[in-house]
C-alpha atoms as a PDB file:
ATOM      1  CA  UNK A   1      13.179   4.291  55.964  1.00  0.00           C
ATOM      2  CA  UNK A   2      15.384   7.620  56.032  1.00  0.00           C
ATOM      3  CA  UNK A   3      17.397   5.860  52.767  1.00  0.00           C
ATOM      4  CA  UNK A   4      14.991   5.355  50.786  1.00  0.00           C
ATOM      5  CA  UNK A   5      12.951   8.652  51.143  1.00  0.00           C
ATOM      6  CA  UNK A   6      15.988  10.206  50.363  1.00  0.00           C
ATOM      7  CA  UNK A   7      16.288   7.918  47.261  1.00  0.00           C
ATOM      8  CA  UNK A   8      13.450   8.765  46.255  1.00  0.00           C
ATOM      9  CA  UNK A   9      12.983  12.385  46.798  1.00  0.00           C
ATOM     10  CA  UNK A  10      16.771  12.461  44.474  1.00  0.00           C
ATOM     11  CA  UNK A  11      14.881  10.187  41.830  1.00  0.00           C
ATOM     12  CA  UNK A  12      11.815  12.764  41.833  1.00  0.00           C
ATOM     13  CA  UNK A  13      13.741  15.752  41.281  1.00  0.00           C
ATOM     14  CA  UNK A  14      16.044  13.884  38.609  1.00  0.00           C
ATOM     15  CA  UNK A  15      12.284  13.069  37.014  1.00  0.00           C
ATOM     16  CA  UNK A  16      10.662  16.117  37.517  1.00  0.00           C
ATOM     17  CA  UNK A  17      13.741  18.940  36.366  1.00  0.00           C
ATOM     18  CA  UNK A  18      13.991  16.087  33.254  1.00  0.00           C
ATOM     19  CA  UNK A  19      10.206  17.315  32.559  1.00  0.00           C
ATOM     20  CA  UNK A  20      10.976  20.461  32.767  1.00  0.00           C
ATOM     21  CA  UNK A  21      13.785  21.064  30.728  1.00  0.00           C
ATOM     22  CA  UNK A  22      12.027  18.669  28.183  1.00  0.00           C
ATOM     23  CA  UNK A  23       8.657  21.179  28.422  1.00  0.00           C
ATOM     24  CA  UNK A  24      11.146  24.090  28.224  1.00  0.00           C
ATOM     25  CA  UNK A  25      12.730  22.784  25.199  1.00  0.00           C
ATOM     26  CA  UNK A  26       9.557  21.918  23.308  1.00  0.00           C
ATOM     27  CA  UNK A  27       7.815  25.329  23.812  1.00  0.00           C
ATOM     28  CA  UNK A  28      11.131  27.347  22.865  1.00  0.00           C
ATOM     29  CA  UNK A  29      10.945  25.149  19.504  1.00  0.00           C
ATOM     30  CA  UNK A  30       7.457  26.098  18.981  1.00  0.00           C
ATOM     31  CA  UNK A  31       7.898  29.833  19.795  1.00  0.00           C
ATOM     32  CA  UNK A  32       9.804  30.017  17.053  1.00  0.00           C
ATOM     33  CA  UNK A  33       7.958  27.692  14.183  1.00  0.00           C
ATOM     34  CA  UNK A  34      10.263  25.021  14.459  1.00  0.00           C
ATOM     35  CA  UNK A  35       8.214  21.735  13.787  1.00  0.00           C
ATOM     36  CA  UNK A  36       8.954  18.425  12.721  1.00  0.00           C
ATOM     37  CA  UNK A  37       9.428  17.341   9.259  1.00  0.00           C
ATOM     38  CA  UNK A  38       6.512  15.275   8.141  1.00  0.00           C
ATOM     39  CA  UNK A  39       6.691  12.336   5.900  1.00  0.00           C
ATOM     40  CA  UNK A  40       4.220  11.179   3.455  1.00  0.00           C
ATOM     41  CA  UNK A  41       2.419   7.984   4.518  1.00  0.00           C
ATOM     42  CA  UNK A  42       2.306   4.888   1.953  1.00  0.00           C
ATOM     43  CA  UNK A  43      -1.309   4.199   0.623  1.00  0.00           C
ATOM     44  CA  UNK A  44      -2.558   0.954  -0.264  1.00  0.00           C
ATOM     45  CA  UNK A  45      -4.973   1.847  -3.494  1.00  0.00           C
ATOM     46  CA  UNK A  46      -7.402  -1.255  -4.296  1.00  0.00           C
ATOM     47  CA  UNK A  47     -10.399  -1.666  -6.665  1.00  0.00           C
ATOM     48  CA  UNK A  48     -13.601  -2.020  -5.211  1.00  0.00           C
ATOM     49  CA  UNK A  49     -13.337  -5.968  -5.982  1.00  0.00           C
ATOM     50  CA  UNK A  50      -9.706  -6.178  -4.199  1.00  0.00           C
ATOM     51  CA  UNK A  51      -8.423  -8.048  -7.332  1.00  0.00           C
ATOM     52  CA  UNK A  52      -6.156  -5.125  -8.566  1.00  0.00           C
ATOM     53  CA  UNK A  53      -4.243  -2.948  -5.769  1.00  0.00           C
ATOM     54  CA  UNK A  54      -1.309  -0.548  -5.398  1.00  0.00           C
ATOM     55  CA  UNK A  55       1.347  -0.027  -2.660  1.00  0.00           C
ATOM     56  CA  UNK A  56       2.085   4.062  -3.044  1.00  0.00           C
ATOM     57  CA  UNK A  57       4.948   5.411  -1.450  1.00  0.00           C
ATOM     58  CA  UNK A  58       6.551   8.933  -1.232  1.00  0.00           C
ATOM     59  CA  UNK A  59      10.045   8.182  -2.841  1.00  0.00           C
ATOM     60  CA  UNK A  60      11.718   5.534  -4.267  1.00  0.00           C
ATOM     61  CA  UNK A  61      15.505   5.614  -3.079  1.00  0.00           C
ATOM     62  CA  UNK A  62      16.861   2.158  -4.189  1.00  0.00           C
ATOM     63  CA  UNK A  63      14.854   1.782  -7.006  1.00  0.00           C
ATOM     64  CA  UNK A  64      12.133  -0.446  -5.702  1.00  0.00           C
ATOM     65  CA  UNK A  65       8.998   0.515  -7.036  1.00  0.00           C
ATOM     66  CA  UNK A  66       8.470   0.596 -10.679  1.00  0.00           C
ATOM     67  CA  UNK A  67       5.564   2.440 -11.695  1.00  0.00           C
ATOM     68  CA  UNK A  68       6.327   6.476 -11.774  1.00  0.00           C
ATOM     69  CA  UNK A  69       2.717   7.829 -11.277  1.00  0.00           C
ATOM     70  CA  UNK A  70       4.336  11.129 -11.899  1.00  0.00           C
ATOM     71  CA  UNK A  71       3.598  10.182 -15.755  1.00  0.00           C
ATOM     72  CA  UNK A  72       0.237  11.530 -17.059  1.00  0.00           C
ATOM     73  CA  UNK A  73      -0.064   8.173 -19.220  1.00  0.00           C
ATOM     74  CA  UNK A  74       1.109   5.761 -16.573  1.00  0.00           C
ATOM     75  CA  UNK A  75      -1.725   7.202 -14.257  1.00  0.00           C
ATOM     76  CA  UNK A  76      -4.430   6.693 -16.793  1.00  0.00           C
ATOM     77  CA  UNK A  77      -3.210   3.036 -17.259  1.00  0.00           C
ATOM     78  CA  UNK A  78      -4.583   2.833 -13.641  1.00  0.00           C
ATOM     79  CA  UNK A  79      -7.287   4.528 -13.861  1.00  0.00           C
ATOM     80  CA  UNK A  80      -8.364   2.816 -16.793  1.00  0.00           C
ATOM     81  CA  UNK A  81      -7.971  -0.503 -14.340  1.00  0.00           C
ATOM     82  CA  UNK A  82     -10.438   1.204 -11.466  1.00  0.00           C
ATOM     83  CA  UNK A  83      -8.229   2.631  -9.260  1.00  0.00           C
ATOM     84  CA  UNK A  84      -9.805   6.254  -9.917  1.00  0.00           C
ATOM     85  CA  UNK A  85      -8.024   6.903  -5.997  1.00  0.00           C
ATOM     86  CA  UNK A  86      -4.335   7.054  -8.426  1.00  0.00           C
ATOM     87  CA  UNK A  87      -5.303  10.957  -9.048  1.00  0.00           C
ATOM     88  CA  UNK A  88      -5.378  11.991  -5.362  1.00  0.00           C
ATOM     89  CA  UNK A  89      -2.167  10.443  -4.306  1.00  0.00           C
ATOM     90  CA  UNK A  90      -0.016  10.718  -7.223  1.00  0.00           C
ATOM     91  CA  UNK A  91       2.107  13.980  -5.943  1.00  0.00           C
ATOM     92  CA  UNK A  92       2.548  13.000  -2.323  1.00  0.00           C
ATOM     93  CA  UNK A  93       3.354   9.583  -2.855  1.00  0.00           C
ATOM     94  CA  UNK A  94       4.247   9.376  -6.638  1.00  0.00           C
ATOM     95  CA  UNK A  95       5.866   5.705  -6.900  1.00  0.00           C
ATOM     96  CA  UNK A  96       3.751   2.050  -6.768  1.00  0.00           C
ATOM     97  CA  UNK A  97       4.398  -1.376  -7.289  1.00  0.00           C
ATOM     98  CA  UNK A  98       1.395  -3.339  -8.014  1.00  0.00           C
ATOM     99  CA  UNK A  99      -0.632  -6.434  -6.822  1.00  0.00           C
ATOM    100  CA  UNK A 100      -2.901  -9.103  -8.253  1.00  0.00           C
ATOM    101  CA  UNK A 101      -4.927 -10.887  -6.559  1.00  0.00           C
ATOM    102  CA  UNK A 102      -7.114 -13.923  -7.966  1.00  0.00           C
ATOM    103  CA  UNK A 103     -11.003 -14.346  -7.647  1.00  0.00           C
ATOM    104  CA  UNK A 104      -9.854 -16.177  -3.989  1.00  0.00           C
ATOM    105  CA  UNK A 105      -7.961 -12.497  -3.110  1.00  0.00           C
ATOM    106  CA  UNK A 106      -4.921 -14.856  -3.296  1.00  0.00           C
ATOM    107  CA  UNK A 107      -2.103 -13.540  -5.128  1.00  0.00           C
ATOM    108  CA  UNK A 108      -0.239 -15.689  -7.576  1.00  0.00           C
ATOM    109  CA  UNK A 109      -2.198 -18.148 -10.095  1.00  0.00           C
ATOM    110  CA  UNK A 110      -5.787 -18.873  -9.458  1.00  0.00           C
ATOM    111  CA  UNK A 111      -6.647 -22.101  -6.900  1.00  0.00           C
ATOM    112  CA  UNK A 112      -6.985 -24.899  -8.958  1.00  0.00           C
ATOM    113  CA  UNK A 113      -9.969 -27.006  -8.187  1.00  0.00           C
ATOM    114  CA  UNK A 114      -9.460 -30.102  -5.168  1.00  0.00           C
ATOM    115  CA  UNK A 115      -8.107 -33.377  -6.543  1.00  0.00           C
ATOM    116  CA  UNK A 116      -8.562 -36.260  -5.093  1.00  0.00           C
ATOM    117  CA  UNK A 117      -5.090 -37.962  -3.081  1.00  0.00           C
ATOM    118  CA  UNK A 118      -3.357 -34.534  -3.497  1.00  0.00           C
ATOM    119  CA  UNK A 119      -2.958 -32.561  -0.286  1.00  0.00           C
ATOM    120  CA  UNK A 120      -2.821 -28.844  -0.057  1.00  0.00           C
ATOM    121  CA  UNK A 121      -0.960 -26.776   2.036  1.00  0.00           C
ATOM    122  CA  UNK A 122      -2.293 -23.433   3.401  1.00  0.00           C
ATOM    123  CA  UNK A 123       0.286 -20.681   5.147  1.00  0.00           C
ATOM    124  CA  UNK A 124      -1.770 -18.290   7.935  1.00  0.00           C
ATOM    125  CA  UNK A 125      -0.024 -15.095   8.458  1.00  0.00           C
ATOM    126  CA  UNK A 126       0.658 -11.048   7.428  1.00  0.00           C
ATOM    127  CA  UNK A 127       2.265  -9.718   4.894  1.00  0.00           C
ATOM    128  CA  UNK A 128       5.523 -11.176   5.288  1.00  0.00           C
ATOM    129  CA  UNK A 129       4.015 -14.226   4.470  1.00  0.00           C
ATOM    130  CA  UNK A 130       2.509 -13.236   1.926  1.00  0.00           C
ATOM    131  CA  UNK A 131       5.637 -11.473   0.147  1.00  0.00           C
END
């Protein structure tokens, strides 16, 4: 029993002057304005019928996205289309790539109707799957 109180008295003070120096640390950092850097959070902009939608993110460093909502013209496009959201997001998170979705919210060509002998396959899951 002596062992391991002694254990765990060692483990507690290990714990607790880890706290401390971690509580230390955090309110020297704020004593003198140092804060983290925040990032700009993606947006997902949809019409109100989910058929058109944008993915909005804060830079673009490989070259991904192609739509530049930093253009005047290229924001009116999507405007035009119903996303009216385009105006308040633009300058935080300036580059998109787009989505269509069909009158099933399925992206790709529209379902075609059931034929008879022809079996369909349907694939459950997020948005892996769905990229």
């Amino acid at each position: 029993m002596g062992r391991a109180r002694g254990w765990l008295g060692r483990a507690a003070l290990a714990a607790g002057g880890t706290i401390l120096a971690l509580l230390a640390v955090e309110i020297a950092l704020r004593v003198v304005g140092r804060e983290p850097q925040r990032f700009a959070h993606p947006w997902h902009i949809e019409t109100k019928d989910k058929r058109i939608g944008l993915d909005v993110f804060p830079d673009n460093p490989r070259d991904y996205f192609p739509i530049d909502l930093r253009k005047p013209d290229e924001r009116a496009a999507w405007r035009e289309k119903g996303l009216t959201e385009v105006d308040a997001r633009w300058e935080r998170t300036p580059f998109a790539v787009s989505f269509r979705y069909t009158a099933e919210l399925c992206r790709g060509a529209a379902i075609p109707p059931r034929t008879p002998g022809r079996a369909r396959v349907v694939v459950i899951g997020d948005s892996f799957t769905e990229g």
